[in-house]
Protein backbone atom coordinates (compact mmCIF):
# COMPACT_ATOMS: atom_id res chain seq x y z
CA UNK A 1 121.18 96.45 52.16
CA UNK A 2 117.30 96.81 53.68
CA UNK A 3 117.57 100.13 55.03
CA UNK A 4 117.17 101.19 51.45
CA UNK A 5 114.10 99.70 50.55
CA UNK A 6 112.92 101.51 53.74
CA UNK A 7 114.17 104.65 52.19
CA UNK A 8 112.06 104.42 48.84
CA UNK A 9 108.96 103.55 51.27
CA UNK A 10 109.51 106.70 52.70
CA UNK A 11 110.21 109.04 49.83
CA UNK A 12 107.40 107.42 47.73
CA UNK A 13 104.80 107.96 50.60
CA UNK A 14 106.22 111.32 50.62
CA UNK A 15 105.64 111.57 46.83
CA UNK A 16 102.16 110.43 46.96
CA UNK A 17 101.37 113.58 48.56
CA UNK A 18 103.13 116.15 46.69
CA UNK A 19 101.95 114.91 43.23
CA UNK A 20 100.85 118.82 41.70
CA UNK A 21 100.07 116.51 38.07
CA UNK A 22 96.93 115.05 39.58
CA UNK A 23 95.34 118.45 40.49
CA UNK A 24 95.95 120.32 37.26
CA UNK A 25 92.44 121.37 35.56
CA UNK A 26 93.89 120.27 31.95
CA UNK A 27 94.48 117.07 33.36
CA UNK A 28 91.65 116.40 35.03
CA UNK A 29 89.67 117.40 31.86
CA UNK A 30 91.85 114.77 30.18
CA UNK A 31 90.52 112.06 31.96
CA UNK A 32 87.02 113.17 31.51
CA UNK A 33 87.11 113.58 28.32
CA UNK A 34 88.55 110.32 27.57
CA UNK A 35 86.42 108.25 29.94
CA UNK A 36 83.30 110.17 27.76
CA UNK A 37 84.28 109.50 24.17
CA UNK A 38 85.62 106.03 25.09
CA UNK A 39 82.30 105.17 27.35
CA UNK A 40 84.62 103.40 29.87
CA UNK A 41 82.56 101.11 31.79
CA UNK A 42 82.27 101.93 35.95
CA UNK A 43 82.88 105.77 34.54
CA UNK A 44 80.86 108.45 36.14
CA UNK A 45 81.47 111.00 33.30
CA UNK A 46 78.42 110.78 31.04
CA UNK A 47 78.91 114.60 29.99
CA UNK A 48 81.17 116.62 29.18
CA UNK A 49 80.90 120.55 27.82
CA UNK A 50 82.91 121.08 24.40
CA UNK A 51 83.03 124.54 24.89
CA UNK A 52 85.03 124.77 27.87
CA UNK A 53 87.00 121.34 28.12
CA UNK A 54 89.68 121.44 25.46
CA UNK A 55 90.10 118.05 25.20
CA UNK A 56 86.62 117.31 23.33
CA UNK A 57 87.95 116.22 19.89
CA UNK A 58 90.98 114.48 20.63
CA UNK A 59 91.37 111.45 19.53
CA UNK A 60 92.19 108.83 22.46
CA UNK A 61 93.49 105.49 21.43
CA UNK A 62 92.04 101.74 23.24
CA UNK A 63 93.46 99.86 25.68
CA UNK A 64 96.00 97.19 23.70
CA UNK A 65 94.92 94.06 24.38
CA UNK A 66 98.00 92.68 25.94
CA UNK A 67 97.84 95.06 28.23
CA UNK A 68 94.35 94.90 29.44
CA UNK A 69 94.54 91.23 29.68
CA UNK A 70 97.79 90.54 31.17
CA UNK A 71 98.08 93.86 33.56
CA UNK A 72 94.92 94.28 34.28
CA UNK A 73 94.75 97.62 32.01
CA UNK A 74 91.32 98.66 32.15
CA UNK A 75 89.88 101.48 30.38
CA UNK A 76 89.74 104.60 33.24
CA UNK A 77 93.43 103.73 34.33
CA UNK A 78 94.36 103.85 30.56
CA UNK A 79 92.45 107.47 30.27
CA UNK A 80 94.47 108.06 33.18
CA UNK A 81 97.79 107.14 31.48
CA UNK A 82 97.28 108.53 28.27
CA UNK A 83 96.51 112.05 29.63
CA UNK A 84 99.27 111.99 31.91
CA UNK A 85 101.66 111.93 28.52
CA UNK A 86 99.34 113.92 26.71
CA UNK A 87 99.86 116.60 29.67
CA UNK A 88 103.23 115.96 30.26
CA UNK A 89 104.28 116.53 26.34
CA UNK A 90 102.28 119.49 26.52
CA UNK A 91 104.05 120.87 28.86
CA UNK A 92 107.94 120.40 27.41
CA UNK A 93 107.02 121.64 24.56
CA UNK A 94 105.57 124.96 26.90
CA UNK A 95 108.88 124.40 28.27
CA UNK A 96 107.58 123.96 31.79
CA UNK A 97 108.33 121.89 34.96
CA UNK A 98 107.72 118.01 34.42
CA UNK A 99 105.12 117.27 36.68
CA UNK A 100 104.49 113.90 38.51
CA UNK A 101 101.47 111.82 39.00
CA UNK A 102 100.04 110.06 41.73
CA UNK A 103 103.50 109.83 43.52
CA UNK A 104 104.84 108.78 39.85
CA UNK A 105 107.06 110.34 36.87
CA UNK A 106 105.28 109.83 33.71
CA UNK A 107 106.92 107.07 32.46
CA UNK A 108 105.97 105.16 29.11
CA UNK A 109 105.16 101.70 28.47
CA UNK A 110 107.64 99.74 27.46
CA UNK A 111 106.94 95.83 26.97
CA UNK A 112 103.89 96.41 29.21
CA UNK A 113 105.95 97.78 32.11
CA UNK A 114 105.33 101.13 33.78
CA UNK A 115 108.67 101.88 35.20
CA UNK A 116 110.52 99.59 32.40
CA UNK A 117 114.32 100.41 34.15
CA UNK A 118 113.38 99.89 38.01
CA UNK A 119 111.94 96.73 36.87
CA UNK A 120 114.85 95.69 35.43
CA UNK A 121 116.61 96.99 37.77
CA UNK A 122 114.84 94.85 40.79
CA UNK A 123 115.45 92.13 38.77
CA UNK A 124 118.89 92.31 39.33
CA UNK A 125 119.02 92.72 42.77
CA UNK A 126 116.84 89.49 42.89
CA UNK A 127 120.03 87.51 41.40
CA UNK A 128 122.48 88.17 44.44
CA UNK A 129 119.67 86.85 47.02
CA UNK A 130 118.75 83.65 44.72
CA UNK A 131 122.73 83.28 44.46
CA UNK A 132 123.48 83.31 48.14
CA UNK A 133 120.37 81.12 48.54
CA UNK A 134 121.06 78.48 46.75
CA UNK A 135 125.08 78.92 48.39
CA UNK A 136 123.85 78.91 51.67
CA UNK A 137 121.40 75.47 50.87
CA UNK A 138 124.40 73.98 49.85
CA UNK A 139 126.08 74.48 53.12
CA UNK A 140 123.38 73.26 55.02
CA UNK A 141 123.00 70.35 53.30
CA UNK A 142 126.57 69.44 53.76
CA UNK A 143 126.67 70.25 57.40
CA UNK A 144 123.53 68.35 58.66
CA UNK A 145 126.13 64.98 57.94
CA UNK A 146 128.41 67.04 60.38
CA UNK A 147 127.49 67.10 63.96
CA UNK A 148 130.21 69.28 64.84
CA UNK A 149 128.55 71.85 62.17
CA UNK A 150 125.23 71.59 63.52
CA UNK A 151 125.24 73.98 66.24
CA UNK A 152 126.52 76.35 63.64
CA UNK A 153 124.61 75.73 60.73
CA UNK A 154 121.66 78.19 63.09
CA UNK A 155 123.50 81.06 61.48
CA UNK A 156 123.44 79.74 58.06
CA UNK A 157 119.79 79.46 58.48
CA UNK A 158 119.34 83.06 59.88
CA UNK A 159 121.26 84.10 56.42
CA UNK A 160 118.79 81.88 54.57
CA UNK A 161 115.78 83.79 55.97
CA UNK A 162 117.69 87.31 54.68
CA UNK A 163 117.86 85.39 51.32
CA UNK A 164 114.26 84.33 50.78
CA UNK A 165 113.03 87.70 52.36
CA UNK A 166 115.59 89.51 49.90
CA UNK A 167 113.87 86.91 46.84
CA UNK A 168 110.48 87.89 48.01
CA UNK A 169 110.86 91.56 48.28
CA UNK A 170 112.87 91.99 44.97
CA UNK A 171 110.10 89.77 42.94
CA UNK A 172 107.36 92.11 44.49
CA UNK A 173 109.42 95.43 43.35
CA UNK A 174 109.41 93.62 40.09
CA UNK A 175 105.88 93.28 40.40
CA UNK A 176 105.04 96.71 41.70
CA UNK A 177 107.21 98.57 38.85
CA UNK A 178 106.01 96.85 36.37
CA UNK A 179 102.51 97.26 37.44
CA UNK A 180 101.30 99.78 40.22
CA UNK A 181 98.55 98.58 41.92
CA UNK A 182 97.06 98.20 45.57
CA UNK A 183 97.42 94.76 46.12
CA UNK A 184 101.05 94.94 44.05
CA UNK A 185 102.01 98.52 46.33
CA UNK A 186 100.83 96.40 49.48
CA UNK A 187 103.16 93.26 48.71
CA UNK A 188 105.84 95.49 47.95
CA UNK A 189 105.37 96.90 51.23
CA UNK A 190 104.85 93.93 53.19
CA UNK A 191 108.45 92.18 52.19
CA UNK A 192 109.92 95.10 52.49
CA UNK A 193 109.19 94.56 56.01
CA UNK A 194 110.52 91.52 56.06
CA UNK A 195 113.85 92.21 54.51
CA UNK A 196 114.64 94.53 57.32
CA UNK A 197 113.10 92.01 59.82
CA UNK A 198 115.10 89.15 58.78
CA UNK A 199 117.97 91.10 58.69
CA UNK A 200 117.73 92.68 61.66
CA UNK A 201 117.32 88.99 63.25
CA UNK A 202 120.14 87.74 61.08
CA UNK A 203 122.81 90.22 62.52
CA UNK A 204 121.40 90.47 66.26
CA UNK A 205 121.95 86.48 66.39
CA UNK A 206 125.43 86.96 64.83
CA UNK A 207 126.81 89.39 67.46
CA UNK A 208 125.59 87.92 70.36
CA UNK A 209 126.81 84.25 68.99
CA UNK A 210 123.15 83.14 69.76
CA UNK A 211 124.03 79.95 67.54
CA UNK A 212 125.81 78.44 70.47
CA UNK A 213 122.75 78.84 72.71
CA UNK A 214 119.73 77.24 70.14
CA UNK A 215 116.64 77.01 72.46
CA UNK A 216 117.39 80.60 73.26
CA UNK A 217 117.81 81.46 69.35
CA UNK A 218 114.62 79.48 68.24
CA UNK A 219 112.91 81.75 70.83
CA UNK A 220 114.42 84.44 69.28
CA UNK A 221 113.67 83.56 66.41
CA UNK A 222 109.59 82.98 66.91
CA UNK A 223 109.63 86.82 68.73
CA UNK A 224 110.67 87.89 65.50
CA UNK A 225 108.50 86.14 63.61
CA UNK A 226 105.15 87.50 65.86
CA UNK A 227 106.67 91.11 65.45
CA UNK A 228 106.51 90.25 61.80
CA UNK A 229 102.92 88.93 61.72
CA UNK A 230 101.13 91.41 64.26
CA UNK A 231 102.73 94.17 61.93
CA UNK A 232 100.93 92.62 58.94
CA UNK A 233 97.47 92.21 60.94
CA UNK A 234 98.00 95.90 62.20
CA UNK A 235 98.54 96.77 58.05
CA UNK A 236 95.50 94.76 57.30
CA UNK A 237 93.40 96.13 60.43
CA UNK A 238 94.00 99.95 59.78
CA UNK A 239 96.28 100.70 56.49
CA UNK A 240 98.90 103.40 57.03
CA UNK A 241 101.51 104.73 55.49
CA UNK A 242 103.14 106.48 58.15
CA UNK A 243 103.05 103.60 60.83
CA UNK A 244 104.68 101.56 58.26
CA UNK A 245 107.39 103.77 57.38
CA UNK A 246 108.30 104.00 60.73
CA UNK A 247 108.33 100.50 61.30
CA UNK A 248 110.61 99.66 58.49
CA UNK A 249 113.00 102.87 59.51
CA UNK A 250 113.38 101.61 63.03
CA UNK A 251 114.65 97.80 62.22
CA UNK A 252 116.20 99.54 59.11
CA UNK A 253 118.65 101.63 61.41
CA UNK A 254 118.95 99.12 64.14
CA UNK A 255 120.41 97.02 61.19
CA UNK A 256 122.98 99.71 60.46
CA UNK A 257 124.18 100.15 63.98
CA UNK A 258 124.40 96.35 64.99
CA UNK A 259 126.43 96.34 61.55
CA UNK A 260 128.86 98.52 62.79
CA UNK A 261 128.59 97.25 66.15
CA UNK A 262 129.93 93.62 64.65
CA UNK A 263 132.48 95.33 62.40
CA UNK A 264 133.77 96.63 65.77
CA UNK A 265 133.23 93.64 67.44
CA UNK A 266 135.34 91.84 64.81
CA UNK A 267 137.99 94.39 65.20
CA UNK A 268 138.44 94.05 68.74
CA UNK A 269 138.57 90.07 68.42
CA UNK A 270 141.26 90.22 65.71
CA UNK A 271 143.37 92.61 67.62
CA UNK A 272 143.28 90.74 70.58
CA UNK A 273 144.35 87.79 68.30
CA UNK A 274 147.61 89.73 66.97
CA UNK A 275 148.45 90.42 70.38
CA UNK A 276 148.63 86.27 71.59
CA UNK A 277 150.34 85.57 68.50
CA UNK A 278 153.05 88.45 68.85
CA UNK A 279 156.54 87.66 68.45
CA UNK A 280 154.95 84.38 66.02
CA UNK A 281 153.64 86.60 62.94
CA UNK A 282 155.13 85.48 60.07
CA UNK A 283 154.97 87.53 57.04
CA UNK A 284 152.07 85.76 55.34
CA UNK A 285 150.65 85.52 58.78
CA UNK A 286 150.72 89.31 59.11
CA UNK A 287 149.23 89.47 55.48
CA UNK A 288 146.19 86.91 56.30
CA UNK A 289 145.18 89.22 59.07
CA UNK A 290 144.83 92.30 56.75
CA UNK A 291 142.94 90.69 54.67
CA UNK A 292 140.58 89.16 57.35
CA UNK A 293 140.66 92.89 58.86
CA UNK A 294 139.56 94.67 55.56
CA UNK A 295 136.73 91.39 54.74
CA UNK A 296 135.63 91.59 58.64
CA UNK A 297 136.08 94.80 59.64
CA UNK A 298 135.89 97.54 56.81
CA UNK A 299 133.66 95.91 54.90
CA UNK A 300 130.44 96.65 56.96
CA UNK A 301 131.16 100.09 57.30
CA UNK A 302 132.12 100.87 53.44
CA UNK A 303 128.70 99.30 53.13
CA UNK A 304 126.57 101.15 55.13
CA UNK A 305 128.47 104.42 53.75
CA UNK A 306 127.69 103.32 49.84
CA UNK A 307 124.38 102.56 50.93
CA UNK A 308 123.59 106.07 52.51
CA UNK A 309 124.92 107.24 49.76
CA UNK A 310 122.62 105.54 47.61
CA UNK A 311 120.17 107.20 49.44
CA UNK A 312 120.94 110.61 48.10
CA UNK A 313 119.34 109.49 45.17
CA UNK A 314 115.89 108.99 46.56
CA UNK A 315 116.17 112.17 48.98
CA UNK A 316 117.53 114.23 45.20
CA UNK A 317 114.93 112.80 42.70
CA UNK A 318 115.07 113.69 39.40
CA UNK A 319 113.63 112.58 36.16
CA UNK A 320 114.78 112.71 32.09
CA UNK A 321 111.32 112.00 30.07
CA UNK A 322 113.72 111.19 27.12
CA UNK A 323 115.70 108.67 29.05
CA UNK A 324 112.90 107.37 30.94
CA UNK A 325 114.62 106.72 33.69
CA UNK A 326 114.51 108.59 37.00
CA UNK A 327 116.42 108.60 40.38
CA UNK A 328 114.57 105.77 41.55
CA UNK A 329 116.07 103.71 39.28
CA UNK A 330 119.31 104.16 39.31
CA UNK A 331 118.96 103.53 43.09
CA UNK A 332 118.02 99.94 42.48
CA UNK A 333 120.94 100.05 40.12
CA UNK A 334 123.13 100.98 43.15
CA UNK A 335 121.84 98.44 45.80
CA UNK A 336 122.83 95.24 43.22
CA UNK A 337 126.19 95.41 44.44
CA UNK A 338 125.91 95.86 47.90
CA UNK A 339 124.25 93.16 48.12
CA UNK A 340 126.86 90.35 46.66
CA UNK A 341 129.00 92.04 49.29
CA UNK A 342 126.88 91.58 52.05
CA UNK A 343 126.88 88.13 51.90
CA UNK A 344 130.32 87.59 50.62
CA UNK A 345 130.74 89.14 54.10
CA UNK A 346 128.12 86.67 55.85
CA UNK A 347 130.10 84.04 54.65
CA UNK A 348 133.80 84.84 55.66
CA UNK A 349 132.55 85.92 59.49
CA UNK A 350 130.92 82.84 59.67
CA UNK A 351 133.95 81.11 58.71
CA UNK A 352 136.31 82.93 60.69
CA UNK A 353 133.91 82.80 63.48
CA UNK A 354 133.26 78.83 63.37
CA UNK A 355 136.60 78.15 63.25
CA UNK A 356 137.62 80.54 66.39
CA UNK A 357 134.70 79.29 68.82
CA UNK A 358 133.98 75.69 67.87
């Protein structure tokens, strides 16, 4: 579901600003300390008083090579790092609060990665977009030798938009937790826009059966599309966080509501169905159209409730230093599966649907 990327937008601009690691004194003479006995080049520390910062004759290890090569590790962000553990061990062993920094838990490197678990994690809510992709190619390759499946195949196409997006957005989290930086923060943020864009787009066209009217749809299609690229020009013009989070929140809700509105919309249709076919319902008739009610109808709305509740995560963050793993994480843990449902359900209302109007 996109409404919870829009979710960890929000909660991570709101954990940008309540950071209390970055402002501790020890911390801060951490990193000046280390930038002066390691002579980090672009540093402005060229002093430092051994009397008063306590940090003077530590011992702060380089930059592993790997890292600065491949991740673009240089020398003040690994000051940065190290002190944030040096700090943060500090203070368990003090028995105090686990402080975060810059909006981030202190997590430890593994295999390069900063956030080693939400990585992961992204990666495998990459896999149900790519899957559905390449389902949904299929399809369209195998209707465009069906004229009869041609008018219809504009849905497919809105669902392979949600899929690329989806692709797109998960490779950037990928990206972003395995490296935080601006231009790997901005991409994150920019797909993210276009998850809940596309989907938006996707389930608009769906409940207003825009497929059977395509000149209509295309234009519908190219509004979106503008929204999408004057929202990235008004990023690039004037960066903010807030603008953006509001952005992604609106389309994100609108998504949830036309969700429900189709579930409903579905529920009406197969009702009305049951009714014309009363006094014909055969057993295994009777036990098709439970099935189609739960796929059709409940579906949507046990998905927007797991997904909310997903949610709780981010709003209830928490962290384990000895797990490494935080609530973050095991939010993109809980979005994989949503996902393989969402499309399982794309795919059974388009077939129902296809077969009931055309």
């Amino acid at each position: 579901m996109k409404l919870t990327v829009v979710v960890a937008i929000l909660v991570h601009c709101f954990l940008v600003t309540c950071s209390p690691g970055d402002n501790l004194d020890e911390f801060i003479d951490c990193t000046y300390a280390c930038e002066y006995k390691r002579r980090c080049p672009n540093s402005q520390i060229n002093y430092i008083d051994p009397e008063t910062n306590m940090f003077h004759d530590i011992e702060f290890s380089d930059t592993p090579g790997l890292y600065s090569q491949l991740l673009f590790w240089d020398c003040i962000s690994d000051c940065d790092y190290q002190c944030q553990h040096i700090i943060t061990r500090w203070r368990i062993d003090a028995q105090e609060e686990v402080y975060q920094f810059h909006g981030k838990w202190p997590f430890l490197r593994v295999l390069g990665t900063q956030e080693f678990f939400s990585t992961i994690f992204s990666i495998g809510n990459f896999i149900p977009h790519y899957k559905a992709f390449m389902k949904f190619s299929k399809m369209l390759r195998e209707d465009g030798n069906n004229r009869k499946e041609r008018s219809r195949s504009i849905l497919i196409w809105n669902y392979l938009y949600v899929t690329v997006a989806g692709m797109l957005a998960w490779t950037a989290s990928s990206v972003f937790h395995c490296r935080d930086l601006i231009i790997t923060e901005k991409l994150d943020y920019f797909f993210a826009g276009a998850t809940v864009l596309t989907g938006f787009h996707a389930i608009f066209a769906r409940m207003t059966s825009m497929f059977l009217y395509p000149k209509i749809a295309q234009a519908f299609t190219a509004s979106v599309a503008m929204i999408f690229a004057l929202h990235i020009l008004r990023l690039y013009v004037d960066w903010s966080y807030t603008y953006n989070m509001r952005f992604n929140i609106f389309f994100g809700i609108l998504q949830y509501i036309l969700l429900i509105m189709l579930s409903c919309q579905n529920y009406h249709a197969l009702k009305k169905q049951k009714q014309k076919q009363k006094g014909r319902f055969k057993k295994t008739a009777y036990s098709n159209f439970k099935g189609r009610m739960f796929k059709l109808c409940i579906i949507p709305i046990i998905l927007v409730m797991v997904t909310t509740m997903a949610m709780l995560l981010e709003l209830f963050d928490f962290f384990s230093y000895a797990w490494q793993i935080d609530a973050h994480a095991i939010w993109h843990l809980c979005t994989i599966w949503p996902s393989w449902v969402l499309y399982d359900f794309f795919l059974e209302d388009y077939v129902y649907w296809g077969n009931k109007q055309l």
